[in-house]
PDB file of N, CA and C in Angstrom:
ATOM      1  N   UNK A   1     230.831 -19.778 156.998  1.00  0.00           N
ATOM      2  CA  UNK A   1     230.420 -21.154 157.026  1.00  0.00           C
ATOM      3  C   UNK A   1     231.550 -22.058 156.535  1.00  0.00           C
ATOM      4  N   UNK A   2     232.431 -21.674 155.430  1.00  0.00           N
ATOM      5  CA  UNK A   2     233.384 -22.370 154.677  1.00  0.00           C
ATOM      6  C   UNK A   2     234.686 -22.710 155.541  1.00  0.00           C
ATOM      7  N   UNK A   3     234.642 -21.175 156.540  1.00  0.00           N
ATOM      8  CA  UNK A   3     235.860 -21.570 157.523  1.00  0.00           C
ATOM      9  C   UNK A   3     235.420 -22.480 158.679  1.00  0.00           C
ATOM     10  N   UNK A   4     234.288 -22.478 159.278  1.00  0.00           N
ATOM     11  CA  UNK A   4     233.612 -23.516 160.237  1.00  0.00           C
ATOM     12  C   UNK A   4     234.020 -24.897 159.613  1.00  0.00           C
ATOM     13  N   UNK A   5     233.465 -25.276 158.609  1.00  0.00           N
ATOM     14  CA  UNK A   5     233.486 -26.532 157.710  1.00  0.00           C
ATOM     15  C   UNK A   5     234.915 -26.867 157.788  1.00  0.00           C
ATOM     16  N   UNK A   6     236.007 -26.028 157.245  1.00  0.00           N
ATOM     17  CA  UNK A   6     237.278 -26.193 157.296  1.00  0.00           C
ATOM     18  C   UNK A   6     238.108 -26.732 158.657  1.00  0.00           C
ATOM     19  N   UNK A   7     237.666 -25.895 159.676  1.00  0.00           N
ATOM     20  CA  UNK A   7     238.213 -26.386 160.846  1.00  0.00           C
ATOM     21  C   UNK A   7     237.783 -27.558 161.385  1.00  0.00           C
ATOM     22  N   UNK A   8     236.213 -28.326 160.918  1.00  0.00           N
ATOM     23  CA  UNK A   8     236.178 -29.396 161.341  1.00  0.00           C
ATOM     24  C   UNK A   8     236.668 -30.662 160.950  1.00  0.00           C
ATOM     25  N   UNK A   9     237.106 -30.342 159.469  1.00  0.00           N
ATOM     26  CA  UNK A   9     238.407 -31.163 158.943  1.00  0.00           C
ATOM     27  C   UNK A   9     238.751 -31.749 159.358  1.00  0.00           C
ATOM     28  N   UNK A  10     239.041 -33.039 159.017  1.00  0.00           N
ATOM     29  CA  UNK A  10     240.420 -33.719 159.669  1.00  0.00           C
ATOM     30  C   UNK A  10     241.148 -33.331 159.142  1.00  0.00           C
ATOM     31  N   UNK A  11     242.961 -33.123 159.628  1.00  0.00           N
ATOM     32  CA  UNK A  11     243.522 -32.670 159.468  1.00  0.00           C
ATOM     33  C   UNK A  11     244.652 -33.316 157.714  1.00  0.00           C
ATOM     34  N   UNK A  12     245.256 -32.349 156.863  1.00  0.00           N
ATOM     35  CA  UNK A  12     245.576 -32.688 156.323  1.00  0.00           C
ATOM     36  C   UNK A  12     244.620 -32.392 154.618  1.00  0.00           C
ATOM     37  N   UNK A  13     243.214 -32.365 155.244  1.00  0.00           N
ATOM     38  CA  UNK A  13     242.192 -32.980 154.369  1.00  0.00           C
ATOM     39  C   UNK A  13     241.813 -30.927 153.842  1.00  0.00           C
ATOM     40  N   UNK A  14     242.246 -31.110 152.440  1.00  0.00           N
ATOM     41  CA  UNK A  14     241.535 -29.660 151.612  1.00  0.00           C
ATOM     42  C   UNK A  14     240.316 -29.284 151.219  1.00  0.00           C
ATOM     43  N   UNK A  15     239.172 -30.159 151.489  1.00  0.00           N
ATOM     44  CA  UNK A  15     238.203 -30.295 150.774  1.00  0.00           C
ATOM     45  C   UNK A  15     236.894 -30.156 152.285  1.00  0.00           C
ATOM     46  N   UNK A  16     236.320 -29.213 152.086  1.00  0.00           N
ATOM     47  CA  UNK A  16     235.540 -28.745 152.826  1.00  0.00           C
ATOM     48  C   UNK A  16     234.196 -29.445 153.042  1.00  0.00           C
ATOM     49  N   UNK A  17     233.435 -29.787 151.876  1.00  0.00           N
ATOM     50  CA  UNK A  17     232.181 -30.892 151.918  1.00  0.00           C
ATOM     51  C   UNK A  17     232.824 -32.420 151.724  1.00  0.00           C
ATOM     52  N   UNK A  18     232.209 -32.923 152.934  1.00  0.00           N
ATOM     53  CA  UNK A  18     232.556 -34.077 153.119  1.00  0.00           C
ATOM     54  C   UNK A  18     231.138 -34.890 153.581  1.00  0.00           C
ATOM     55  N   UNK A  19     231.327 -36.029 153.537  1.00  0.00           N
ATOM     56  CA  UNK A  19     230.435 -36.924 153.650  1.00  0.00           C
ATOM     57  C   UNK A  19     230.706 -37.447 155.038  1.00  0.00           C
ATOM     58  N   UNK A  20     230.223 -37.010 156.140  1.00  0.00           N
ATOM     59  CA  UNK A  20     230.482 -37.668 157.805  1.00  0.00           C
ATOM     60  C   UNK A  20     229.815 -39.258 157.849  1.00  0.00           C
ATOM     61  N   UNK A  21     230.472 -40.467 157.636  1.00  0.00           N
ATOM     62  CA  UNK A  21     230.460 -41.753 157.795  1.00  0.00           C
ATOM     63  C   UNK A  21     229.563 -41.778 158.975  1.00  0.00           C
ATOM     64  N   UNK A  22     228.965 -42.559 159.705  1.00  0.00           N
ATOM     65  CA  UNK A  22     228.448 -43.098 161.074  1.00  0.00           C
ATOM     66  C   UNK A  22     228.808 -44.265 161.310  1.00  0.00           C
ATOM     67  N   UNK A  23     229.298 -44.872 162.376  1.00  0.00           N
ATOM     68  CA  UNK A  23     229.044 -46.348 162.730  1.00  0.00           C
ATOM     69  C   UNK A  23     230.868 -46.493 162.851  1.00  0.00           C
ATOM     70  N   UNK A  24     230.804 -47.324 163.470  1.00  0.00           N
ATOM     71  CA  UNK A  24     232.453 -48.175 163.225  1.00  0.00           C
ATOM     72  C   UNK A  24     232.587 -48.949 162.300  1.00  0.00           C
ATOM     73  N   UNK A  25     233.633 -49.512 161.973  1.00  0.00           N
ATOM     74  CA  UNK A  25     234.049 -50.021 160.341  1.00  0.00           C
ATOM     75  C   UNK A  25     235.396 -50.792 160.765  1.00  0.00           C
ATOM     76  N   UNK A  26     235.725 -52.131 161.187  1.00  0.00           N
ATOM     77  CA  UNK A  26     236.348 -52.934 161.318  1.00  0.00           C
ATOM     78  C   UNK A  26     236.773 -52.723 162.859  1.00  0.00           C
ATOM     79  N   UNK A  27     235.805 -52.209 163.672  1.00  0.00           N
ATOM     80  CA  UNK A  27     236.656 -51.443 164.750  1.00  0.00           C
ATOM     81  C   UNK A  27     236.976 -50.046 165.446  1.00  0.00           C
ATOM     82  N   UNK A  28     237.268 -49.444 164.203  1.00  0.00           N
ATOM     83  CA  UNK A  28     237.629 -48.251 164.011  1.00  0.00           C
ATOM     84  C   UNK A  28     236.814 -47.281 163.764  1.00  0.00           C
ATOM     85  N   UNK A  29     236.747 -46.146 164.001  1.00  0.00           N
ATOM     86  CA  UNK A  29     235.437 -44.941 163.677  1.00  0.00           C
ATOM     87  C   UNK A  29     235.849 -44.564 162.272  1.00  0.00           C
ATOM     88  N   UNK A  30     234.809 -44.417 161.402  1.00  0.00           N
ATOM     89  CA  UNK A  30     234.866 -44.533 160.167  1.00  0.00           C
ATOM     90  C   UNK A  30     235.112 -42.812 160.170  1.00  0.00           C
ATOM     91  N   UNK A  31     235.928 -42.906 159.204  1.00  0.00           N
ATOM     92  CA  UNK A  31     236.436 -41.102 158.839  1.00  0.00           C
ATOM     93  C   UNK A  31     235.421 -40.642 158.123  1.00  0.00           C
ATOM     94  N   UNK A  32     235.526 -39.122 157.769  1.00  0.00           N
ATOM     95  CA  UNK A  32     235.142 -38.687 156.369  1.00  0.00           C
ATOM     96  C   UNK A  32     235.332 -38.774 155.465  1.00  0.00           C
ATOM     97  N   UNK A  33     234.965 -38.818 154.586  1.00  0.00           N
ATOM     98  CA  UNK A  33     234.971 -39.191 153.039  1.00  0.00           C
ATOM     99  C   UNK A  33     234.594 -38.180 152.023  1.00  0.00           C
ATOM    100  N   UNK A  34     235.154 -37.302 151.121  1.00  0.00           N
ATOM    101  CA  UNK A  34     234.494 -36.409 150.475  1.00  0.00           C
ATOM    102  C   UNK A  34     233.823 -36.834 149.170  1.00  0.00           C
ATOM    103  N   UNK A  35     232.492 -35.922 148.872  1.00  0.00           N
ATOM    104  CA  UNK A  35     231.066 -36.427 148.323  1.00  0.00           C
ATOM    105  C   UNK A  35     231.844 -37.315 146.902  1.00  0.00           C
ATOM    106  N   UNK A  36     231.488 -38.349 146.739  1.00  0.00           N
ATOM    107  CA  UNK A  36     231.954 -39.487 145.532  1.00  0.00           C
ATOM    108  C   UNK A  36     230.536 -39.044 144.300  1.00  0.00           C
ATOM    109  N   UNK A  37     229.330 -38.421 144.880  1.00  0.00           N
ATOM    110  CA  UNK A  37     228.882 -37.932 143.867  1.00  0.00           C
ATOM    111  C   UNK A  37     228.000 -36.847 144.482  1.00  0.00           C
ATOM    112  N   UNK A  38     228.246 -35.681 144.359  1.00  0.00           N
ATOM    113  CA  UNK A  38     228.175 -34.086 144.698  1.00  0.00           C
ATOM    114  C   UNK A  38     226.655 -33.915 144.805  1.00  0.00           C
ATOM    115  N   UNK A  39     226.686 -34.115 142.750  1.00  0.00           N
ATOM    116  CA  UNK A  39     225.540 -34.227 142.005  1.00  0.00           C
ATOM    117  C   UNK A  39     223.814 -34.499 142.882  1.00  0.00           C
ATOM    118  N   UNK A  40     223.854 -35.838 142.838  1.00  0.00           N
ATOM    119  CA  UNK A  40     222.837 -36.745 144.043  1.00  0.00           C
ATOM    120  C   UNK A  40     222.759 -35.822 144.848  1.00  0.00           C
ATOM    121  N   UNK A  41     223.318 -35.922 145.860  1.00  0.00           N
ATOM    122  CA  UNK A  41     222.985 -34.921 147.212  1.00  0.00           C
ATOM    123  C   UNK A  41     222.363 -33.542 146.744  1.00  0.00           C
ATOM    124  N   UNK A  42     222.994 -33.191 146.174  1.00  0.00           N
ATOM    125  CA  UNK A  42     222.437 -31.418 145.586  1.00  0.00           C
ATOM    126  C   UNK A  42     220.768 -31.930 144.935  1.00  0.00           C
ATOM    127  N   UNK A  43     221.050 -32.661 143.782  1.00  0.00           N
ATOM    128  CA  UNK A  43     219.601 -32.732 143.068  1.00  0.00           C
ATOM    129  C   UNK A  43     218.091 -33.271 144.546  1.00  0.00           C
ATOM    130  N   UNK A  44     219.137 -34.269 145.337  1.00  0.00           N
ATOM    131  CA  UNK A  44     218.203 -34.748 146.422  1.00  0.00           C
ATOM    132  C   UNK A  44     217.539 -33.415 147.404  1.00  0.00           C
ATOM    133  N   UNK A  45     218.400 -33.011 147.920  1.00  0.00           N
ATOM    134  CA  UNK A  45     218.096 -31.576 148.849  1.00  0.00           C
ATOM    135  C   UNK A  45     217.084 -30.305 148.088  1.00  0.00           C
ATOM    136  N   UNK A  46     217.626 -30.342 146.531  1.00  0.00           N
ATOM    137  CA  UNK A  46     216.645 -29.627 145.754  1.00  0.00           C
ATOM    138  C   UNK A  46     215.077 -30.120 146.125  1.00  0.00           C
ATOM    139  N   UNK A  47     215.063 -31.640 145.673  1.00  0.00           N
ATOM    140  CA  UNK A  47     213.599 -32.349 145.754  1.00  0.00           C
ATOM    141  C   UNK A  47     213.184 -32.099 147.108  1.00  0.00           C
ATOM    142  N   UNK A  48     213.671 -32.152 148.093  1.00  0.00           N
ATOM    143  CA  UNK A  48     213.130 -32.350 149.345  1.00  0.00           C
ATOM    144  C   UNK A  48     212.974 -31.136 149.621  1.00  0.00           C
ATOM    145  N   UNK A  49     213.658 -29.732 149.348  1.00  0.00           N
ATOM    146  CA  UNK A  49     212.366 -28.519 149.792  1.00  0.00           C
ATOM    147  C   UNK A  49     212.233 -27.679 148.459  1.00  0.00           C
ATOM    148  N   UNK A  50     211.813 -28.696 147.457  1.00  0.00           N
ATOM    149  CA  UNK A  50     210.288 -28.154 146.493  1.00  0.00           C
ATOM    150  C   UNK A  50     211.217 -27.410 145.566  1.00  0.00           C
ATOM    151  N   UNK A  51     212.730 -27.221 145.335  1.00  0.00           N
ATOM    152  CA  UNK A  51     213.047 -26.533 144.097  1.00  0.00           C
ATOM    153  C   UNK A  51     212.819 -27.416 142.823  1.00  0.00           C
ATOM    154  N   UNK A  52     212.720 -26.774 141.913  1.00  0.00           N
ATOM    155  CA  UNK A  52     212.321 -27.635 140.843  1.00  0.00           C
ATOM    156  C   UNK A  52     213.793 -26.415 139.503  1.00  0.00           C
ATOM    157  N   UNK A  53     213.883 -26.927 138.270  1.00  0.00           N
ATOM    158  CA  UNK A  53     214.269 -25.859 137.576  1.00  0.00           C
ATOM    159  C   UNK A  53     215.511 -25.535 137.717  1.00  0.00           C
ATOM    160  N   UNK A  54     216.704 -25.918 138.862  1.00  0.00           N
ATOM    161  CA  UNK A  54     217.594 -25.496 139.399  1.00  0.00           C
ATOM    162  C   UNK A  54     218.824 -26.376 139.310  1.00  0.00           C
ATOM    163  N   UNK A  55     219.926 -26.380 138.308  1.00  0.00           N
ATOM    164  CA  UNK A  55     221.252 -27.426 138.322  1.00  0.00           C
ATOM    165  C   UNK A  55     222.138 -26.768 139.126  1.00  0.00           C
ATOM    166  N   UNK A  56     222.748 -27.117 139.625  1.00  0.00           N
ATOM    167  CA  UNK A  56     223.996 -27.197 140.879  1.00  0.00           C
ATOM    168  C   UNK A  56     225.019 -26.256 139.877  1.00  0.00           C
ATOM    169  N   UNK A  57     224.941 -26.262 138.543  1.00  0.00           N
ATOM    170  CA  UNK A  57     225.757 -25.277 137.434  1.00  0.00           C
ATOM    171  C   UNK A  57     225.480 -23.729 137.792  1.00  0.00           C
ATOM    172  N   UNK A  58     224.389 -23.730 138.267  1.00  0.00           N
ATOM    173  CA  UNK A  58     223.488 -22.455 138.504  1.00  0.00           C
ATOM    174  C   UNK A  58     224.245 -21.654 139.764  1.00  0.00           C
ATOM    175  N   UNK A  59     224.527 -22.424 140.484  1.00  0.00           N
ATOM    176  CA  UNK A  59     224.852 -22.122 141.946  1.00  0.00           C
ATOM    177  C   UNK A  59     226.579 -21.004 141.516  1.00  0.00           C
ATOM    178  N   UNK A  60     227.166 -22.094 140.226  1.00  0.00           N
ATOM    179  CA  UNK A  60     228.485 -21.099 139.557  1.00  0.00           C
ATOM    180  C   UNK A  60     228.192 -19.984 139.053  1.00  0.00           C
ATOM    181  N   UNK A  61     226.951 -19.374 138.561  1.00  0.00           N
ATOM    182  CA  UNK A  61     226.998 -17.901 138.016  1.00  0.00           C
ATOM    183  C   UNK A  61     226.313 -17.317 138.859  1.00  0.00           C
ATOM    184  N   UNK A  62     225.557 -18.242 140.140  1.00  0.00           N
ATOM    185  CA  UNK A  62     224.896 -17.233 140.838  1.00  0.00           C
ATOM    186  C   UNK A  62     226.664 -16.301 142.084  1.00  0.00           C
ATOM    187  N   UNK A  63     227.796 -17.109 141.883  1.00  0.00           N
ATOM    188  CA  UNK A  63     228.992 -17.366 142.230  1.00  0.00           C
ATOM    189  C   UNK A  63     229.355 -16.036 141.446  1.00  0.00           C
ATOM    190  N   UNK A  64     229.507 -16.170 140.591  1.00  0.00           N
ATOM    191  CA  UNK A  64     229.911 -15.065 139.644  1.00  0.00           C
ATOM    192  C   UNK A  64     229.545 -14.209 139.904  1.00  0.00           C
ATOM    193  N   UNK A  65     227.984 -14.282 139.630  1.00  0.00           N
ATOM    194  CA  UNK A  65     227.368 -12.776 139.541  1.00  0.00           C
ATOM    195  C   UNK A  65     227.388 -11.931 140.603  1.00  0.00           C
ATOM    196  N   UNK A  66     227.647 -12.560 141.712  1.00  0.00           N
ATOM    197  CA  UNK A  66     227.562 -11.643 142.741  1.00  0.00           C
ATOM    198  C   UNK A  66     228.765 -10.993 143.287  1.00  0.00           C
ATOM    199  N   UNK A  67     230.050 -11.849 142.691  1.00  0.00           N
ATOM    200  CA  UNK A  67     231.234 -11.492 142.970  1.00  0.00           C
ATOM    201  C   UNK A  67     231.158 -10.204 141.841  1.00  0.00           C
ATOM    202  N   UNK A  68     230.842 -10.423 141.050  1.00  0.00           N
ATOM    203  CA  UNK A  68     231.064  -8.873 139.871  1.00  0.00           C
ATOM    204  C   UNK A  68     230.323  -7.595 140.315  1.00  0.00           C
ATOM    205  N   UNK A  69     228.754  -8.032 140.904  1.00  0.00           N
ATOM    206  CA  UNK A  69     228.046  -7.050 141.533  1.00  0.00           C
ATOM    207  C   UNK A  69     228.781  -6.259 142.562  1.00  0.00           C
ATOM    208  N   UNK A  70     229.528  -7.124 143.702  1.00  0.00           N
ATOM    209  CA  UNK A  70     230.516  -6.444 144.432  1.00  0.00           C
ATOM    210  C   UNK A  70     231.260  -5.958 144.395  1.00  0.00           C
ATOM    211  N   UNK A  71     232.031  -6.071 143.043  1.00  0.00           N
ATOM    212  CA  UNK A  71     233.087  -4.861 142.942  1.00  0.00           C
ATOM    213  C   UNK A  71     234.021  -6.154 142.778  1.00  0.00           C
ATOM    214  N   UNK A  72     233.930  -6.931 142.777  1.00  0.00           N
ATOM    215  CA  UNK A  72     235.282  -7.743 142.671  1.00  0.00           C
ATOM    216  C   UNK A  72     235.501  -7.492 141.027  1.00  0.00           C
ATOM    217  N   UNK A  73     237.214  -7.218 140.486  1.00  0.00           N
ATOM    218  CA  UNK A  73     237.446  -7.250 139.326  1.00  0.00           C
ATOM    219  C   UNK A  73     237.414  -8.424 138.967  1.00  0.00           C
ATOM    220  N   UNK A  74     236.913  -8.341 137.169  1.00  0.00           N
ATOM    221  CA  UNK A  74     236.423  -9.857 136.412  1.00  0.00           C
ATOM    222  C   UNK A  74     237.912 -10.401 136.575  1.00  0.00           C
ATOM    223  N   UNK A  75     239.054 -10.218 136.319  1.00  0.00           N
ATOM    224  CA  UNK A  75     240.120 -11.015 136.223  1.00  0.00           C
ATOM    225  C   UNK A  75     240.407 -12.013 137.945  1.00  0.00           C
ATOM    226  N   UNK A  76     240.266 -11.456 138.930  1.00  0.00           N
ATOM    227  CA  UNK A  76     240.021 -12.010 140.032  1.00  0.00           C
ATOM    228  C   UNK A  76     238.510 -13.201 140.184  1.00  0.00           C
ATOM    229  N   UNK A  77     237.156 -12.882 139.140  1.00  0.00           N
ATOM    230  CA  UNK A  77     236.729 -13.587 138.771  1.00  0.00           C
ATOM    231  C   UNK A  77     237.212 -14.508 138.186  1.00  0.00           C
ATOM    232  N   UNK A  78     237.651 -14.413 137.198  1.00  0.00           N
ATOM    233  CA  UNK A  78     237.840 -15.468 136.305  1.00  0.00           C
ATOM    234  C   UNK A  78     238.955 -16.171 136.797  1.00  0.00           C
ATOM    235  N   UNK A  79     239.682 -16.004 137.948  1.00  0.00           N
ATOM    236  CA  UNK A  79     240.731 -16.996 138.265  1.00  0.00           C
ATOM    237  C   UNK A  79     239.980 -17.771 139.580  1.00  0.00           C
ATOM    238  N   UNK A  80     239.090 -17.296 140.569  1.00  0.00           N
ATOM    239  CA  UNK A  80     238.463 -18.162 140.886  1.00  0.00           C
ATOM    240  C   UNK A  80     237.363 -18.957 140.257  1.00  0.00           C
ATOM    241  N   UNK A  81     236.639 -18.598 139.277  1.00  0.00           N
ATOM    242  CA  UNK A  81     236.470 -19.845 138.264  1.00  0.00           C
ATOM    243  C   UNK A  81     236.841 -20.522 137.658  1.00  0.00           C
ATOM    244  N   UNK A  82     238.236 -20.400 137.707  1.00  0.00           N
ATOM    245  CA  UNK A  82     239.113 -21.484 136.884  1.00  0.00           C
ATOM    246  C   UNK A  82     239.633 -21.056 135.550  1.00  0.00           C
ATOM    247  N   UNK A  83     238.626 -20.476 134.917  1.00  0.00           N
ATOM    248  CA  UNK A  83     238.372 -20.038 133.480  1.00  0.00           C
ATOM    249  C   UNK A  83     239.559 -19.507 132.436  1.00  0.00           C
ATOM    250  N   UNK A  84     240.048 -20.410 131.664  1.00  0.00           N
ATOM    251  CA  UNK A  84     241.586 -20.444 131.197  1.00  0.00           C
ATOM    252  C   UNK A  84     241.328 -19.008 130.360  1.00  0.00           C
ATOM    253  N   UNK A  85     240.510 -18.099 130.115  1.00  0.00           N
ATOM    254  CA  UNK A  85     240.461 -16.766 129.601  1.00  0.00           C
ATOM    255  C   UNK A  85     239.341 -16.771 130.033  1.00  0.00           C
ATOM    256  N   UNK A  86     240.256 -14.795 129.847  1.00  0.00           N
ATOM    257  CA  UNK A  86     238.772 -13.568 130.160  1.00  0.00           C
ATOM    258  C   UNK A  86     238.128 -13.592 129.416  1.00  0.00           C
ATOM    259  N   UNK A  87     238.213 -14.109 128.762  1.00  0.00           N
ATOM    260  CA  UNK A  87     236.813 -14.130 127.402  1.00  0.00           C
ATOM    261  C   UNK A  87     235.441 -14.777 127.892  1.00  0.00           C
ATOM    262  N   UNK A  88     235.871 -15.864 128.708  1.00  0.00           N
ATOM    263  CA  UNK A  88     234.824 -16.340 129.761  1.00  0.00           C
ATOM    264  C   UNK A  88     234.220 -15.379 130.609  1.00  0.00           C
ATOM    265  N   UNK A  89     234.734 -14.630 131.186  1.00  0.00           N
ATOM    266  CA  UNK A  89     233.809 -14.155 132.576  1.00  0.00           C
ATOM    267  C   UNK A  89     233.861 -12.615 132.240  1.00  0.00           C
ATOM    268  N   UNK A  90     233.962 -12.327 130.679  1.00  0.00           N
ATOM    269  CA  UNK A  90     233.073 -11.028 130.646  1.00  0.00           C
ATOM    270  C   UNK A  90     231.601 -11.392 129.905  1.00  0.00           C
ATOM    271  N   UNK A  91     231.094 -12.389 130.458  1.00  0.00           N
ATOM    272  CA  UNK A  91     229.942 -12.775 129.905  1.00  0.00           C
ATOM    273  C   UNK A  91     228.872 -11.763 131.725  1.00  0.00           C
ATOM    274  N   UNK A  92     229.659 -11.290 132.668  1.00  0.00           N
ATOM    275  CA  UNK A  92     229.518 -11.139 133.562  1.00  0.00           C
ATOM    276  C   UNK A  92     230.114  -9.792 133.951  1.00  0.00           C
ATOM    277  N   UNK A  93     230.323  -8.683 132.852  1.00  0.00           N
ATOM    278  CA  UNK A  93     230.922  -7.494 132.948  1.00  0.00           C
ATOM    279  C   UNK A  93     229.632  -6.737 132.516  1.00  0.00           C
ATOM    280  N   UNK A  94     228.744  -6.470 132.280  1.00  0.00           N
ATOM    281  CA  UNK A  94     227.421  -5.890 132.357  1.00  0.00           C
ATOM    282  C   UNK A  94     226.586  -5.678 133.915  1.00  0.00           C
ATOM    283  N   UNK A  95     227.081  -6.852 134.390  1.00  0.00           N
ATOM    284  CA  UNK A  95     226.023  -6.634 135.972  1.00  0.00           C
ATOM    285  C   UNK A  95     227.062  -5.492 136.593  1.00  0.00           C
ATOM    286  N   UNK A  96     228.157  -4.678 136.443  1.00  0.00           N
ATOM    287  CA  UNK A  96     228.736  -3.817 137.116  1.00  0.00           C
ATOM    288  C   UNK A  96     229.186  -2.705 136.263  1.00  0.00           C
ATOM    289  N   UNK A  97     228.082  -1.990 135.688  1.00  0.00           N
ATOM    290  CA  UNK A  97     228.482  -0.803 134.817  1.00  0.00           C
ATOM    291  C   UNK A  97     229.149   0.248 135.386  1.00  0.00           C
ATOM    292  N   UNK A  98     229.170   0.363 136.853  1.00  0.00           N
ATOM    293  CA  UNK A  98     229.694   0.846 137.645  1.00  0.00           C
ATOM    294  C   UNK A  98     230.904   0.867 137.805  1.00  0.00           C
ATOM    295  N   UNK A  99     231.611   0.181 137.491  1.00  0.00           N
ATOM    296  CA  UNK A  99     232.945  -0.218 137.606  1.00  0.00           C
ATOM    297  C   UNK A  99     233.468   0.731 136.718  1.00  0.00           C
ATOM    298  N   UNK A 100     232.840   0.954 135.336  1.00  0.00           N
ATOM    299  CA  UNK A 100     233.772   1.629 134.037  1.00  0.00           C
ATOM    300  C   UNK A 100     233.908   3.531 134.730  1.00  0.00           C
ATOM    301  N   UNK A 101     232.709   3.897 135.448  1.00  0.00           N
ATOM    302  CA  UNK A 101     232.228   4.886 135.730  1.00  0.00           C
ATOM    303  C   UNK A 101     233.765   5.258 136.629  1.00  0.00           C
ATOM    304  N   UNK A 102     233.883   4.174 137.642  1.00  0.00           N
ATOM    305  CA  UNK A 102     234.489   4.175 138.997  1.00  0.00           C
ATOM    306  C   UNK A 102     236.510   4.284 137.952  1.00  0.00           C
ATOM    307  N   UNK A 103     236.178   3.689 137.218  1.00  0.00           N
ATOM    308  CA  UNK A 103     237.924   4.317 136.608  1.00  0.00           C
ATOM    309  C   UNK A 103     238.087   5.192 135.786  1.00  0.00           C
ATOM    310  N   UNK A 104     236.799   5.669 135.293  1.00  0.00           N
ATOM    311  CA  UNK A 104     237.365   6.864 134.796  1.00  0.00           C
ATOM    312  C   UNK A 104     237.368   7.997 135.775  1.00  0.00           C
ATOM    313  N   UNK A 105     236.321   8.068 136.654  1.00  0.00           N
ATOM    314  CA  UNK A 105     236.771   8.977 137.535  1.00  0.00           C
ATOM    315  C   UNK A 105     238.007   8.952 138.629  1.00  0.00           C
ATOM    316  N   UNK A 106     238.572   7.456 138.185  1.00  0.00           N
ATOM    317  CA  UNK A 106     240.043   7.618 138.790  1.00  0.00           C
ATOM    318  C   UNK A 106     241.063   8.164 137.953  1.00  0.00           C
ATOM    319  N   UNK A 107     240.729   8.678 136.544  1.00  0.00           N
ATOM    320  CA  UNK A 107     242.359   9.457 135.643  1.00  0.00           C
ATOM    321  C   UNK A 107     241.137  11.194 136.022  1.00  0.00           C
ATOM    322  N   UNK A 108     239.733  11.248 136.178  1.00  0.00           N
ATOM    323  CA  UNK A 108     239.732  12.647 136.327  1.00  0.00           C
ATOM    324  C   UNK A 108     239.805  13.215 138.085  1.00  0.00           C
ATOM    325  N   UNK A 109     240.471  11.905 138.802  1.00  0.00           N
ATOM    326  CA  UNK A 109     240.798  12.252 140.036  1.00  0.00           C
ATOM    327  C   UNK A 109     242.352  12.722 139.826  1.00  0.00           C
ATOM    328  N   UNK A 110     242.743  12.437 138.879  1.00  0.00           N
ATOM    329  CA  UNK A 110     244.437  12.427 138.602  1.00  0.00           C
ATOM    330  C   UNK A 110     244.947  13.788 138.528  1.00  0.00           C
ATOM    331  N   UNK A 111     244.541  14.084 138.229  1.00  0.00           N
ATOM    332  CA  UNK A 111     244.459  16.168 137.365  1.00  0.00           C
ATOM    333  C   UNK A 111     244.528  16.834 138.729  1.00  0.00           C
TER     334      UNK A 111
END
């Protein structure tokens, strides 16, 4: 979906959610504009099909969590969250106990 969004870009432009203008505007077809407040739209779309309980913050660990569930390593986490330390995103090293399992049987693959 993120690469669809991307290619419809105008060109130049990094930012994937955008706000599609309608109408002409001095003449000219009014460009895109990316969201001036994110927030609104998210809380609005919540109201309109019945979520209640749910901040747009949520949507970042549901981000997380699933990247850790997959096997993605936390340090590859934590640099797509931004997160200036790992101290942050081993709050998210429990959902993949699997992982510890999966390297040690890589030093008793070693032998």
């Amino acid at each position: 979906m993120l690469s669809r969004l991307k290619r419809s870009c105008p060109k130049g432009e990094e930012r994937v959610f955008l706000h599609r203008q309608t109408g002409p505007k001095h003449g000219e077809p009014r460009k895109a504009k990316p969201f001036s407040r994110p927030h609104r739209a998210f809380y609005s779309a919540c109201d309109r099909a019945g979520i209640t309980d749910f901040r747009i913050h949520d949507t970042r660990h549901t981000f997380a969590s699933r990247l850790v569930m997959r096997g993605v390593p936390l340090l590859e986490v934590s640099k797509l969250l931004g997160h200036t330390s790992l101290r942050m995103t081993m709050r998210y090293a429990h959902l993949a106990p699997e992982a510890y399992d999966a390297a040690i049987a890589k030093l008793e693959a070693a032998d």
